[in-house]
Structures are given as C-alpha cells and as structure tokens.
Protein backbone atom coordinates (compact mmCIF):
# COMPACT_ATOMS: atom_id res chain seq x y z
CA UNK A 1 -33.45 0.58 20.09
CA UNK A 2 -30.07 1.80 21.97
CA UNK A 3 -29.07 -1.83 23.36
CA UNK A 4 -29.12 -3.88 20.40
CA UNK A 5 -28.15 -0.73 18.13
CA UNK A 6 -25.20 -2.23 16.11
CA UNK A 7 -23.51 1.69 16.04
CA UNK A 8 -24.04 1.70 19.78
CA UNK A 9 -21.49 -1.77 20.04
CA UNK A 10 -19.29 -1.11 17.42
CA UNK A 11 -18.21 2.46 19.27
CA UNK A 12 -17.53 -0.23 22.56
CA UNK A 13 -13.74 -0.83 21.93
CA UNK A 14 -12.75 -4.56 22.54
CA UNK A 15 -16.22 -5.25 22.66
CA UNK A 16 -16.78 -9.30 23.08
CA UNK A 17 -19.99 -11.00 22.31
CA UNK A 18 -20.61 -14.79 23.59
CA UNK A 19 -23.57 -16.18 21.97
CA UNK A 20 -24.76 -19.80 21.48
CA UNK A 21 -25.65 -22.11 18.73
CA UNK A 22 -27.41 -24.83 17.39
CA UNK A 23 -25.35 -26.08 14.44
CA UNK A 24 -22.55 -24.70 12.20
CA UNK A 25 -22.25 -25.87 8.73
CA UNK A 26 -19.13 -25.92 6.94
CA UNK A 27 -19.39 -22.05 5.23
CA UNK A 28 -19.84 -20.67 9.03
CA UNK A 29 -22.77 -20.24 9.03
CA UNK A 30 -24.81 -20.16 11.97
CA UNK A 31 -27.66 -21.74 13.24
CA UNK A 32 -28.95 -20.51 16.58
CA UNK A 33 -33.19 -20.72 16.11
CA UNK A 34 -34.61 -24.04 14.78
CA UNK A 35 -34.32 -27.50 13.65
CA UNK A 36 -35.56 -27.71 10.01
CA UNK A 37 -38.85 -26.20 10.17
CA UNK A 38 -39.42 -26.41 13.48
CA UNK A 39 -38.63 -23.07 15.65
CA UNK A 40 -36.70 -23.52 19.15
CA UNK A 41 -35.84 -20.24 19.67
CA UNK A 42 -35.81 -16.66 18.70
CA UNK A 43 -32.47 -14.99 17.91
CA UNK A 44 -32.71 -12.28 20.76
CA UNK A 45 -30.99 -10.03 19.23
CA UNK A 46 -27.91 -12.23 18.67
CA UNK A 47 -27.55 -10.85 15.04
CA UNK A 48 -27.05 -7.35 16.50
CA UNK A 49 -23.96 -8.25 19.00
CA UNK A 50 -22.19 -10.51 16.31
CA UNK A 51 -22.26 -7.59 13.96
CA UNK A 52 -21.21 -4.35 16.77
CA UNK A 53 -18.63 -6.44 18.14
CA UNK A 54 -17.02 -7.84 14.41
CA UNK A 55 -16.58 -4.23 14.02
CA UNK A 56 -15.97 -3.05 17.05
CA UNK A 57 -12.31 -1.63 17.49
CA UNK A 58 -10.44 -4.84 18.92
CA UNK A 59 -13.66 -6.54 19.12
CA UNK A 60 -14.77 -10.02 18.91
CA UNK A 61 -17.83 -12.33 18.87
CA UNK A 62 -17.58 -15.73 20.03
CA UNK A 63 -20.14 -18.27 19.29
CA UNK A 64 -20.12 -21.26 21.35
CA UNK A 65 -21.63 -25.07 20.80
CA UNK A 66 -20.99 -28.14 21.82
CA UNK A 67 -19.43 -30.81 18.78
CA UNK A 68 -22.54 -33.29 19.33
CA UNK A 69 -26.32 -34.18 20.64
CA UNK A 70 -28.41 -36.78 21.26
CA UNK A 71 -31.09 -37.32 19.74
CA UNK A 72 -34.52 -39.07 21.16
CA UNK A 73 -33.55 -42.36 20.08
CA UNK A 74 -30.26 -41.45 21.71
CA UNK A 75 -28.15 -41.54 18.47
CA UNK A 76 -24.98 -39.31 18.42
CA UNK A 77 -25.20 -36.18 15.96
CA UNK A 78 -22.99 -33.70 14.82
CA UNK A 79 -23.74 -30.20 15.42
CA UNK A 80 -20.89 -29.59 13.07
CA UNK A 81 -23.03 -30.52 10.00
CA UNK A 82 -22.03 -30.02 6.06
CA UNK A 83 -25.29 -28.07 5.17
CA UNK A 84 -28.31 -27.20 7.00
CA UNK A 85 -31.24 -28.86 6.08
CA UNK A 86 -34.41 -27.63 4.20
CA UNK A 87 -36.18 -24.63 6.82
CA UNK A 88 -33.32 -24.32 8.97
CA UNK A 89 -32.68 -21.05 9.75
CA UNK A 90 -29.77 -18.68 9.27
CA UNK A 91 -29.05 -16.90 12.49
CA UNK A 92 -25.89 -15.39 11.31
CA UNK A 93 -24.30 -15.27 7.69
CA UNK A 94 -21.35 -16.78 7.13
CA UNK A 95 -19.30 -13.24 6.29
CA UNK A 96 -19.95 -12.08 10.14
CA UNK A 97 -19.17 -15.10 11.90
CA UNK A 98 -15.60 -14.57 13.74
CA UNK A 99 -14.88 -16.92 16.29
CA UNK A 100 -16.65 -20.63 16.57
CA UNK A 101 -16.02 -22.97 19.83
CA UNK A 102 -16.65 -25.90 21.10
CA UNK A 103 -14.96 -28.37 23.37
CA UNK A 104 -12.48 -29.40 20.75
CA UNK A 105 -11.05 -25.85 20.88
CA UNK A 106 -11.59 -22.61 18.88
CA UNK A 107 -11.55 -21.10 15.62
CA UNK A 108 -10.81 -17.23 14.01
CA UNK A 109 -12.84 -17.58 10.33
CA UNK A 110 -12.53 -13.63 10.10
CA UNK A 111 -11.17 -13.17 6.51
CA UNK A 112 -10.68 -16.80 5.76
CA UNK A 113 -11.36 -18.46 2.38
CA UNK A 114 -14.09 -20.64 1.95
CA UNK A 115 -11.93 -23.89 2.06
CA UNK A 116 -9.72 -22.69 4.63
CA UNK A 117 -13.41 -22.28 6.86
CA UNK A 118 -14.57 -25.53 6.49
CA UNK A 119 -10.67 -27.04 7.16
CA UNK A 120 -11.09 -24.85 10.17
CA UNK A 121 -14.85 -26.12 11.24
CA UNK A 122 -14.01 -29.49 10.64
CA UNK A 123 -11.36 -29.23 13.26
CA UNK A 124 -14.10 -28.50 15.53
CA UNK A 125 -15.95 -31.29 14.99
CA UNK A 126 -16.05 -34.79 17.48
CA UNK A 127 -13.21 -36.92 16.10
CA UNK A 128 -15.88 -39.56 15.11
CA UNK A 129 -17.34 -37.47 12.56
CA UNK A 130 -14.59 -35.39 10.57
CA UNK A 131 -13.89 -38.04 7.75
CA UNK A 132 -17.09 -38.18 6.97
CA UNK A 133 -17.33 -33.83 7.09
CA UNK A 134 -13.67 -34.14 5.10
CA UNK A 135 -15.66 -36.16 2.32
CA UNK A 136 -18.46 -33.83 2.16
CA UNK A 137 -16.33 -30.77 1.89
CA UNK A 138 -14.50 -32.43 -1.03
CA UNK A 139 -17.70 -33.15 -2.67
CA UNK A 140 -18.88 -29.53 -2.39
CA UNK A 141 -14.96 -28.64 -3.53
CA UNK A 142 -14.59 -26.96 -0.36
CA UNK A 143 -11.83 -29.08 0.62
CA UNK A 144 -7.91 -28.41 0.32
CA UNK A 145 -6.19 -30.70 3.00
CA UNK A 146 -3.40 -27.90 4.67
CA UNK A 147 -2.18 -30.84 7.36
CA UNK A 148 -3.69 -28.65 9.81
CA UNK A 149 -6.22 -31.21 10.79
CA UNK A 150 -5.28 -34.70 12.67
C-alpha cells in the first residue's frame, strides 16, 4: 500500500525503474507475464513503478529484454514481435512505456507517434528479423521509413 503507491514514486524526483520483459510488440506495448494463455509470471507490481517513475520529476522507467529466445526445438524467436498473440497479456500499455532495451541499444517512445514507435522498436530487434517486422508494420500502416534504421 505505501511501496507500490504510484503518488508515493512519482513525489521521488529522478526516480528510475528497471523492469523486465517478455516481448514488445510494435505499439510498445509490454509483455512481462505469459506466453499466450499460459501464465509465467505475475507482474509484481511492475505496473506501479512504470507509472510513479513516467511521472516522476526527471524520472524514467526502463524496461529491459533481450532481442531473441530459443525455443524447445531450439528455433530462434523474436521477442520483438508485431502483435501479441491471442491470451497474451498486457503488462504495461503502450501510452506508459518510456524507455525499451535490449542488446541492440535503447529506445525513448515517450511522446512518440505510433509509426515513429514501431521505427523505433524495430531498431531493437536482432538484425535477422527487422525486414520481416518492417513488412508487418507496413501492413498494419504503421510504417514510415525515416532512414533511421540500417
């Protein structure tokens, strides 16, 4: 009740929240508790931070994840995907997600249009799989190539 109160963080100046995740799709938002259907985790209170420390006076929240996994099989996948799929949940909304990383750098999405977001995700992404995020995002009309992107 006083922790995880979001007035409690935002009156923290330059309060930083680091928080993990399972997948990012290309709106920002963020998937920190299950695959599909199937729960892996709770969100501990993740929701909470994100929010206090977006609003917090010089504040930020960071959410960290690597580009890929392996799956069982042992099959590359993207955790930089264009949608999540059916049951997944939505840890964080796409409006309160500030700052995404992962080992191909980071991203600010604070204020950023939609298209701008996914240019920005995409950048995120392992190499291997941004053409095929790029021609996603351009179905969905999120796309507007900027050059920003290699």
């Amino acid at each position: 009740g006083y922790a995880n109160h979001f007035d409690v963080i935002k009156s923290i100046n330059d309060f930083t929240s680091i928080n993990s995740a399972i997948e990012v799709d290309m709106m920002g938002q963020i998937n920190a508790e299950s695959n599909g259907f199937q729960q892996i985790s709770g969100n501990g209170g993740m929701l909470d931070f994100v929010l206090g420390s977006f609003y917090s006076n010089g504040g930020r929240s960071i959410i960290c994840l690597p580009s890929t996994h392996s799956d069982k099989s042992g099959k590359l996948t993207s955790n930089i995907v264009p949608f999540f799929k059916e049951g997944t949940v939505t840890t964080v909304p796409r409006h309160s997600c500030n700052i995404i990383a992962t080992e191909y750098g980071w991203v600010s999405l604070k204020g950023d249009s939609t298209w701008l977001r996914a240019e920005k995700i995409i950048s995120l992404a392992h190499p291997m799989f941004r053409d095929e995020l790029i021609k996603e995002a351009e179905k969905r009309k999120l796309w507007r190539r900027s050059n920003k992107i290699s």
